[in-house]
Protein backbone atom coordinates (compact mmCIF):
# COMPACT_ATOMS: atom_id res chain seq x y z
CA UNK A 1 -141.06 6.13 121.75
CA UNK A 2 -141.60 8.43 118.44
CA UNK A 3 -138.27 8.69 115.86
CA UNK A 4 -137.11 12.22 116.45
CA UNK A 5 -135.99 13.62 112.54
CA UNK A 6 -132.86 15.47 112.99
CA UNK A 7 -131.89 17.78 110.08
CA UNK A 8 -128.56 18.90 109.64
CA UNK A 9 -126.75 21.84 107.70
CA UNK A 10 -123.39 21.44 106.27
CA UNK A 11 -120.55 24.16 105.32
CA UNK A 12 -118.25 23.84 102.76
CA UNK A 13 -114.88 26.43 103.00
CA UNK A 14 -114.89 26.51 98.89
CA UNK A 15 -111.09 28.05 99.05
CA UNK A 16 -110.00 25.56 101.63
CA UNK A 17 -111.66 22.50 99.63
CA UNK A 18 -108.87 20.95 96.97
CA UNK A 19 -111.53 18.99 95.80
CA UNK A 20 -110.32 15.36 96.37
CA UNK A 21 -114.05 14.33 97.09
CA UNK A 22 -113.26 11.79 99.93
CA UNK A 23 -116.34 13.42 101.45
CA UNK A 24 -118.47 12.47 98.01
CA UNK A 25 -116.54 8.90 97.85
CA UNK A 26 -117.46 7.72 101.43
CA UNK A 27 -120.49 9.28 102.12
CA UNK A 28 -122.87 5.88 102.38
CA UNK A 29 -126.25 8.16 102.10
CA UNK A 30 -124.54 9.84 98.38
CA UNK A 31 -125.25 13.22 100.05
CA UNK A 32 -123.22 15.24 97.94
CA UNK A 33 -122.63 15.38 94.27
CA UNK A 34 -119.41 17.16 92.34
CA UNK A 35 -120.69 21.06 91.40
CA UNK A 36 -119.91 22.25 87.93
CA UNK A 37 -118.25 25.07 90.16
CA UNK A 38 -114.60 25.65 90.70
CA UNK A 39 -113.10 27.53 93.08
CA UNK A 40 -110.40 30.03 92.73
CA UNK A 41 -107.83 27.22 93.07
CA UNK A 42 -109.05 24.99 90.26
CA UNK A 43 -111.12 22.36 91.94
CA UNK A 44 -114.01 21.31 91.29
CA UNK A 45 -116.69 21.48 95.04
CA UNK A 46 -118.69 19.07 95.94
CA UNK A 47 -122.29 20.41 97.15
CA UNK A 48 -124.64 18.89 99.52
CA UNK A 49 -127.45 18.29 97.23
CA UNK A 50 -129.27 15.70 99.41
CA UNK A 51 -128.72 17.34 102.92
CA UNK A 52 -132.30 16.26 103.90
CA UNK A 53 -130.79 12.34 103.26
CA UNK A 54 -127.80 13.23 105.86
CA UNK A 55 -128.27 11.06 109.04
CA UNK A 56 -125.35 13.02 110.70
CA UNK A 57 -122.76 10.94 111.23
CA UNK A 58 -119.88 13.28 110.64
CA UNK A 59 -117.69 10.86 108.76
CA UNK A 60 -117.60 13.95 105.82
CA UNK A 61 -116.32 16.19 108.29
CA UNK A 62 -114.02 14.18 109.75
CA UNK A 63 -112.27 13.06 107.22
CA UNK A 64 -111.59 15.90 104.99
CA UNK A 65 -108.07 16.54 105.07
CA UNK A 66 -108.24 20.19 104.83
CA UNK A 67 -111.03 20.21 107.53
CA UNK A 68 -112.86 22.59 105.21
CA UNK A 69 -116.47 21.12 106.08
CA UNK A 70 -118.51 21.85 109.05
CA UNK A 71 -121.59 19.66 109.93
CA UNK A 72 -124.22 21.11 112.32
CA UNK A 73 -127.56 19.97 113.49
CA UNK A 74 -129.81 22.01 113.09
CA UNK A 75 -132.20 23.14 116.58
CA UNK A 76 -135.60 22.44 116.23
């Protein structure tokens, strides 16, 4: 049976995001890094720099507390 290569895209809500970074902290693959960018709250984003590393396991998007991150496969 061949490996099927899923790739993923991920959205980031930049005004919802208050920039704790538990998405950046337990993200095992190190997916995202911290953007020089702040939004119009203050905080400093975290961006998905390695999205072609992401193996899809939601655990960014399920435990951001202000649910501002979306994870989607995308269709092939």
């Amino acid at each position: 049976m061949a490996k099927i290569n899923k790739k993923f895209k991920l959205f980031i809500d930049e005004e919802l995001c208050k920039g704790c970074n538990i998405c950046v902290e337990l993200c095992n693959l190190h997916v995202f890094d911290i953007s020089p960018k702040i939004n119009n709250k203050g905080y400093y984003i975290p961006v998905p720099e390695r999205i072609e590393d992401c193996n899809g396991c939601q655990i960014c998007e399920l435990s951001c507390p202000e649910l501002s991150l979306i994870l989607e496969e995308i269709r092939l």
